[in-house]
Protein backbone atom coordinates (compact mmCIF):
# COMPACT_ATOMS: atom_id res chain seq x y z
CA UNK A 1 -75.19 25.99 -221.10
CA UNK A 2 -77.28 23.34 -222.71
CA UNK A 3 -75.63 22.94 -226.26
CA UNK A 4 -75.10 18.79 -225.80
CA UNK A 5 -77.74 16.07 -224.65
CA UNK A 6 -74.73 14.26 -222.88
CA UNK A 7 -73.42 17.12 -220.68
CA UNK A 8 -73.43 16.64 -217.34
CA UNK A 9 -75.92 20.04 -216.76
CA UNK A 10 -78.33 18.91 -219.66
CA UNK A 11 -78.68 15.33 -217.96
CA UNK A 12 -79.20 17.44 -214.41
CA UNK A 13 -82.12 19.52 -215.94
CA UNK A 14 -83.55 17.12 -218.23
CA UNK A 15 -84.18 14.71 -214.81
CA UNK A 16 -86.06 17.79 -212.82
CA UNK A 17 -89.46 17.69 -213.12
CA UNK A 18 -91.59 20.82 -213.46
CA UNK A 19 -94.94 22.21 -214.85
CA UNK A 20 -93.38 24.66 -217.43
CA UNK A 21 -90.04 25.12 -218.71
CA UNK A 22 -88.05 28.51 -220.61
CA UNK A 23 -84.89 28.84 -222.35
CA UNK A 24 -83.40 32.04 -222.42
CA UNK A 25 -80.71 32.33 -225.19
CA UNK A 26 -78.97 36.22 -226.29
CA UNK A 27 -77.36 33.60 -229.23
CA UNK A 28 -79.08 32.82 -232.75
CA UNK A 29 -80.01 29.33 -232.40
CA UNK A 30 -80.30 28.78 -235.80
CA UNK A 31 -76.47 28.93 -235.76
CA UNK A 32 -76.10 25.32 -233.98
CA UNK A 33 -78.56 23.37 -235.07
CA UNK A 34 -77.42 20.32 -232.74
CA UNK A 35 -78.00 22.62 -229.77
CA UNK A 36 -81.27 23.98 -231.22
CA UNK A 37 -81.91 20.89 -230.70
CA UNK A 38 -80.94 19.99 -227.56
CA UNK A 39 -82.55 23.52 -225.80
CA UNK A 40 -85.74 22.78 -227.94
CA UNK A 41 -85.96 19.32 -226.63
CA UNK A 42 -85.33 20.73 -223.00
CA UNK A 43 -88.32 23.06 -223.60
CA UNK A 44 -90.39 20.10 -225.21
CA UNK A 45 -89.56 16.86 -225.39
CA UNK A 46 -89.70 14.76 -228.15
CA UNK A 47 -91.23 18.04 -230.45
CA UNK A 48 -88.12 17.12 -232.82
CA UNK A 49 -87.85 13.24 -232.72
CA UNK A 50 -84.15 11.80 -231.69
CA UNK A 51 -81.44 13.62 -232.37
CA UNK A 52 -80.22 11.26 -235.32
CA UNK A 53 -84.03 11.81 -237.15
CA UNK A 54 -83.31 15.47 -236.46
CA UNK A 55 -79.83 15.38 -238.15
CA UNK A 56 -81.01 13.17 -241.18
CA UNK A 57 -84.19 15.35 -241.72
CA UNK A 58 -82.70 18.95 -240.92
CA UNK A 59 -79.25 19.11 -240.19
CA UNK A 60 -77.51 17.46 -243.09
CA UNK A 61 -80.25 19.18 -245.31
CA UNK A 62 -79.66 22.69 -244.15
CA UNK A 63 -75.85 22.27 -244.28
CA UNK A 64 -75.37 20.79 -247.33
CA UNK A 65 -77.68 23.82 -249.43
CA UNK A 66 -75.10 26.39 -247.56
CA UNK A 67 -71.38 25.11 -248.60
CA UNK A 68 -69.71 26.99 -251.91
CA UNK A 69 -70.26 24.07 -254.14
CA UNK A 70 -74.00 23.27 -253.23
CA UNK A 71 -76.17 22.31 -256.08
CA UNK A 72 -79.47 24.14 -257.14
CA UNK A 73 -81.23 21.12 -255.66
CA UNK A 74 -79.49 21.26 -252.90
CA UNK A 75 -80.13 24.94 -252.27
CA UNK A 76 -84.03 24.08 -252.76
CA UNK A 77 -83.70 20.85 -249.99
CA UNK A 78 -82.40 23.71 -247.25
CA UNK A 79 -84.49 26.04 -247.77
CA UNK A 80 -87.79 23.40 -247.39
CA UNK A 81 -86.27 21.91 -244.52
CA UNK A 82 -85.71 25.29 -243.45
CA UNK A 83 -89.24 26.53 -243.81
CA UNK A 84 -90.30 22.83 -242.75
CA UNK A 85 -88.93 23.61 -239.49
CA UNK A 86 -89.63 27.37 -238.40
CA UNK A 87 -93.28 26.57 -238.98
CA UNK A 88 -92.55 23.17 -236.76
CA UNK A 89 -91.10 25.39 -234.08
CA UNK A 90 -93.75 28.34 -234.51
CA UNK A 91 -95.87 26.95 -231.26
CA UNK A 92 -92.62 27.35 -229.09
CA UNK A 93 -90.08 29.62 -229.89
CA UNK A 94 -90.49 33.34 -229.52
CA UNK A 95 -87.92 35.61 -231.39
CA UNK A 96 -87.46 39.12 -230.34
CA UNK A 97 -84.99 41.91 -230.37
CA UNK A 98 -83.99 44.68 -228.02
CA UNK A 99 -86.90 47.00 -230.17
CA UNK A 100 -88.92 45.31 -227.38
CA UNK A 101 -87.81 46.59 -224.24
CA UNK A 102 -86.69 49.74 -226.01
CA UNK A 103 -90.03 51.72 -224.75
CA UNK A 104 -89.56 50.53 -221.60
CA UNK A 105 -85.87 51.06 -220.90
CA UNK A 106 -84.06 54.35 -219.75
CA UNK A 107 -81.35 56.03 -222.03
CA UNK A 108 -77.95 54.85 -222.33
CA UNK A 109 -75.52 57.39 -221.04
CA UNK A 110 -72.01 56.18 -221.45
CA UNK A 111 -68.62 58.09 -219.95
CA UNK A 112 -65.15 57.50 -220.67
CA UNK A 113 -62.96 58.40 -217.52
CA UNK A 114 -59.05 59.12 -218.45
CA UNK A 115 -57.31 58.00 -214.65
CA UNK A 116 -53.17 58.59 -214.78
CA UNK A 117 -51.25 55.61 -213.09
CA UNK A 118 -49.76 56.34 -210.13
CA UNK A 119 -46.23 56.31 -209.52
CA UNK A 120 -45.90 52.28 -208.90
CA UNK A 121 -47.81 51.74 -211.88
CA UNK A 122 -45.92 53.64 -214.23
CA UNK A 123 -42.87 51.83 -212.60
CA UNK A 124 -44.12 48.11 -213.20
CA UNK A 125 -45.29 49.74 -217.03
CA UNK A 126 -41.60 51.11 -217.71
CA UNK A 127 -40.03 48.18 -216.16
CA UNK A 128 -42.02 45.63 -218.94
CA UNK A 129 -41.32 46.90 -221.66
CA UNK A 130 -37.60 47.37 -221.08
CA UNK A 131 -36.99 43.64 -220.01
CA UNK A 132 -39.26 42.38 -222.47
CA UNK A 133 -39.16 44.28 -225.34
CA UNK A 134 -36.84 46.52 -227.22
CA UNK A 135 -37.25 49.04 -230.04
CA UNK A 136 -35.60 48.34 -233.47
CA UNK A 137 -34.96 51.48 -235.78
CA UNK A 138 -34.12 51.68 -239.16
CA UNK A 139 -34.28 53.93 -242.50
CA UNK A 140 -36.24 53.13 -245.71
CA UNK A 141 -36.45 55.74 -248.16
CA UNK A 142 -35.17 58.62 -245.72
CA UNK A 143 -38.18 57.68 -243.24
CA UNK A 144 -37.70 56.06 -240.04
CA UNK A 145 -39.33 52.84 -239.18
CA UNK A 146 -39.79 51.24 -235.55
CA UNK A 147 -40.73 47.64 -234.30
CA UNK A 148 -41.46 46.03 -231.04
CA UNK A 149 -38.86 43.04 -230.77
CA UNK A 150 -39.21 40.86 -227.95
CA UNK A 151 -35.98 40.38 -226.57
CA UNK A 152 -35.57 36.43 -225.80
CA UNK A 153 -37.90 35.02 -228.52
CA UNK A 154 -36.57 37.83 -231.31
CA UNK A 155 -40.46 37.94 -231.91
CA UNK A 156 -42.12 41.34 -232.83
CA UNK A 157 -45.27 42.47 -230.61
CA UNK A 158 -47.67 41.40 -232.35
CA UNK A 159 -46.64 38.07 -232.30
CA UNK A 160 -47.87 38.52 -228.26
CA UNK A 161 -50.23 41.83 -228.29
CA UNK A 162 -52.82 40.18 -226.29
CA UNK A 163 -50.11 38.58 -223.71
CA UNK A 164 -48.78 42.05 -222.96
CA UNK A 165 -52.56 43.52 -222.93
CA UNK A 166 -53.16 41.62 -220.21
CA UNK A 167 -50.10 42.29 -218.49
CA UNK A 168 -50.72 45.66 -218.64
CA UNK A 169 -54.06 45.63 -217.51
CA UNK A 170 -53.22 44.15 -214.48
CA UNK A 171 -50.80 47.09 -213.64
CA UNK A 172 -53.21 49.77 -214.17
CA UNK A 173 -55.64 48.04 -211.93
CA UNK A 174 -54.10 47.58 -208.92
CA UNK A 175 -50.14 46.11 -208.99
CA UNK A 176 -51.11 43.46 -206.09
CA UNK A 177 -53.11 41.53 -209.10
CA UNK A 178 -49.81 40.51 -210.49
CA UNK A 179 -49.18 38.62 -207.51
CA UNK A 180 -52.82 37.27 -206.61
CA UNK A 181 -52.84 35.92 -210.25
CA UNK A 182 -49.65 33.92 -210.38
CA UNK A 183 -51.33 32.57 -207.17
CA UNK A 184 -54.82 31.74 -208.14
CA UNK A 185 -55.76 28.76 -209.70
CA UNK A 186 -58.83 27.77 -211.37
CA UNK A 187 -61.16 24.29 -211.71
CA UNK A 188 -61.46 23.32 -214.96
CA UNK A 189 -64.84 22.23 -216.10
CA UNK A 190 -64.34 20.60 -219.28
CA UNK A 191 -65.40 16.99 -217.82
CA UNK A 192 -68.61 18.98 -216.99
CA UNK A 193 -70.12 20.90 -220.03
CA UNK A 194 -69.53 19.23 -223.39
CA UNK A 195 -67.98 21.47 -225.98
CA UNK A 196 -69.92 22.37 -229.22
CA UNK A 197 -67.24 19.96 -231.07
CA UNK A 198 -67.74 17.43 -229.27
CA UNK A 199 -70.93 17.64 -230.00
CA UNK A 200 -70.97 17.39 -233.41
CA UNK A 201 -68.55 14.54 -233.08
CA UNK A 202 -70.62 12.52 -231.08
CA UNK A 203 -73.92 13.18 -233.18
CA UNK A 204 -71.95 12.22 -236.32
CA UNK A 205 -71.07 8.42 -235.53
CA UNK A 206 -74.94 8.13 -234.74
CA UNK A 207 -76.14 9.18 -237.82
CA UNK A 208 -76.85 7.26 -240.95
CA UNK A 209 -74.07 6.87 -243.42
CA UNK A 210 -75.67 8.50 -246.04
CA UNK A 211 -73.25 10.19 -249.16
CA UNK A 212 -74.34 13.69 -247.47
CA UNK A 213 -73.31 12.28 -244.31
CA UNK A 214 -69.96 11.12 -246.06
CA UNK A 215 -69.68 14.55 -247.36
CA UNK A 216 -70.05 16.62 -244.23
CA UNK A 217 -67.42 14.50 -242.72
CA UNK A 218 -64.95 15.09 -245.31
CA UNK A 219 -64.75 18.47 -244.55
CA UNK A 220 -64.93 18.61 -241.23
CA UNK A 221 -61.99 16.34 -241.24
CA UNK A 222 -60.17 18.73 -244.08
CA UNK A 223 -61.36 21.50 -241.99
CA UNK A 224 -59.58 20.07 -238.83
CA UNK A 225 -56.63 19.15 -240.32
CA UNK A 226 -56.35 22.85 -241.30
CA UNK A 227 -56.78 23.81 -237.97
CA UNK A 228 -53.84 21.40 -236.72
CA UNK A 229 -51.46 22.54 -239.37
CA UNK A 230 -51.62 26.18 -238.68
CA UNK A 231 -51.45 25.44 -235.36
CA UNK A 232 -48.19 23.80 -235.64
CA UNK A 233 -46.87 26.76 -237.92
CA UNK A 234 -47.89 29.31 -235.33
CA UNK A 235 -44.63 30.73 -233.77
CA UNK A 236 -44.05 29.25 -230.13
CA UNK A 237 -44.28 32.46 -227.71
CA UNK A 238 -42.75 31.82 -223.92
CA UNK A 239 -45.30 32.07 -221.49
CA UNK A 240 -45.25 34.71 -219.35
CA UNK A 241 -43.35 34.80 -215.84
CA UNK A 242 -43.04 36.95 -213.06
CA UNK A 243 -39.65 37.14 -213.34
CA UNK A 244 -39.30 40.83 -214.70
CA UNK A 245 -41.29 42.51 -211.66
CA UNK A 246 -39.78 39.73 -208.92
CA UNK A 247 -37.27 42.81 -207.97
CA UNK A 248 -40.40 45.26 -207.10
CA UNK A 249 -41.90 42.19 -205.09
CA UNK A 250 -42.05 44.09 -201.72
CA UNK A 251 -43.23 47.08 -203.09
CA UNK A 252 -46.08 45.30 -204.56
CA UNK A 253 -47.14 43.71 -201.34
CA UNK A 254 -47.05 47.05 -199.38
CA UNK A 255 -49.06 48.53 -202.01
CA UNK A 256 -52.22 49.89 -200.51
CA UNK A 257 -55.41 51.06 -202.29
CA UNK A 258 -53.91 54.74 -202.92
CA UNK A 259 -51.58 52.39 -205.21
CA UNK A 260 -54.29 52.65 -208.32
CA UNK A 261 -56.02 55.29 -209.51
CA UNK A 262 -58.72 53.07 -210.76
CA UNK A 263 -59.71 51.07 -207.26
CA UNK A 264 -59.38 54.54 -205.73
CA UNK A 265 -61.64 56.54 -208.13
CA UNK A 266 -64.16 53.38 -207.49
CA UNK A 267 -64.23 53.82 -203.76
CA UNK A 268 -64.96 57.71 -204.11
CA UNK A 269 -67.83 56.54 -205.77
CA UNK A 270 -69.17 54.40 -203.16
């Protein structure tokens, strides 16, 4: 959660006061160094200076020794600044891998449980895929050949694999999801907790406008511009509807928990 200074949760935390203070991360730090940063300076304030001396001393270093067309003398700057900084950090941050706990936790037993749908399921599963897809068949070289073809859009499956995933894995849970999720809606909480990107676009109009700072910005902007043009040449996919299972509406509603295999299986178990 703390990846940006400006966030509304780092400014929360940063304002409590307390003896100690420990960041638990499962994620490489290393791989952000603005929100190495920003945790490290939660942890200990100051340790790393502001976090424009960070990005002219580290950042721009580190990143500039790791792009395609880096120079030897680049590649020599990173990995100094690199060393320059785990021995800075040494004092406070701990590294460690599941080889830790691995004395001290009980063996992993995992089981894979086949349930069949029951006969609602199967209904709302048939009833998908024939009003939203269709089979095409054809012959090339005496073999036969099949594709998914959606049949508004004219696009093939996998042009909306995950779409239907989810679709489907709202049948075989329990068919009364398809209705609770057209209903539920959910709070946004992008004004809250700054993204990573934002991050880094904030930080960059701080920093000096040095020709490695000119550099980084050039491609981020190619890089972005990338993003936006295959974007744009993405094919447009209809969103969803609950159009094609509107006709099994009451049946969905009287559904009861003998309805899913899965939710029944569960409460066996309890």
């Amino acid at each position: 959660v703390l990846r940006n200074a400006k966030s509304g949760v780092s400014q929360a935390v940063q304002g409590m006061s307390s003896k100690r203070r420990i960041v638990l991360t499962g994620t490489p730090l290393q791989n952000n160094l603005i929100e190495y940063h920003c945790m490290v300076d939660f942890v200990r304030p100051n340790l790393l200076g502001k976090l424009h001396t960070f990005q002219r001393d580290f950042v721009q270093p580190i990143l500039n020794g790791q792009c395609v067309d880096s120079t030897a003398a680049d590649v020599r700057m990173m990995r100094h600044r690199s060393h320059v900084l785990h021995d800075l950090l040494k004092g406070c941050v701990d590294r460690a891998d599941y080889k830790v706990l691995q004395s001290f936790l009980p063996s992993k037993h995992e089981f894979i449980i086949a349930i069949r749908m029951t006969g609602l399921q199967a209904k709302l599963y048939r009833a998908y895929l024939s009003k939203n897809l269709t089979v095409e068949s054809g012959s090339a070289g005496g073999t036969m050949q099949a594709a998914s073809v959606n049949q508004k859009t004219g696009q093939k499956l996998g042009a909306q694999l995950f779409q239907s995933y989810h679709t489907f894995s709202k049948i075989w849970t329990h068919p009364m999801v398809l209705s609770m999720s057209k209903q539920d809606t959910y709070d946004s909480m992008d004004d809250f907790i700054a993204s990573s990107s934002e991050a880094e676009e904030t930080t960059a109009s701080e920093s000096d406008d040095t020709a490695a700072d000119k550099k980084r910005k050039a491609r981020l902007r190619e890089r972005k511009a990338k993003k936006k043009k295959a974007m744009e040449d993405e094919p447009k996919v209809e969103e969803e509807t609950g159009d094609w299972w509107e006709d099994m509406a009451e049946e969905i509603e009287k559904a009861d928990l003998l309805q899913s295999g899965k939710v029944l299986f569960l409460m066996r178990m309890l």
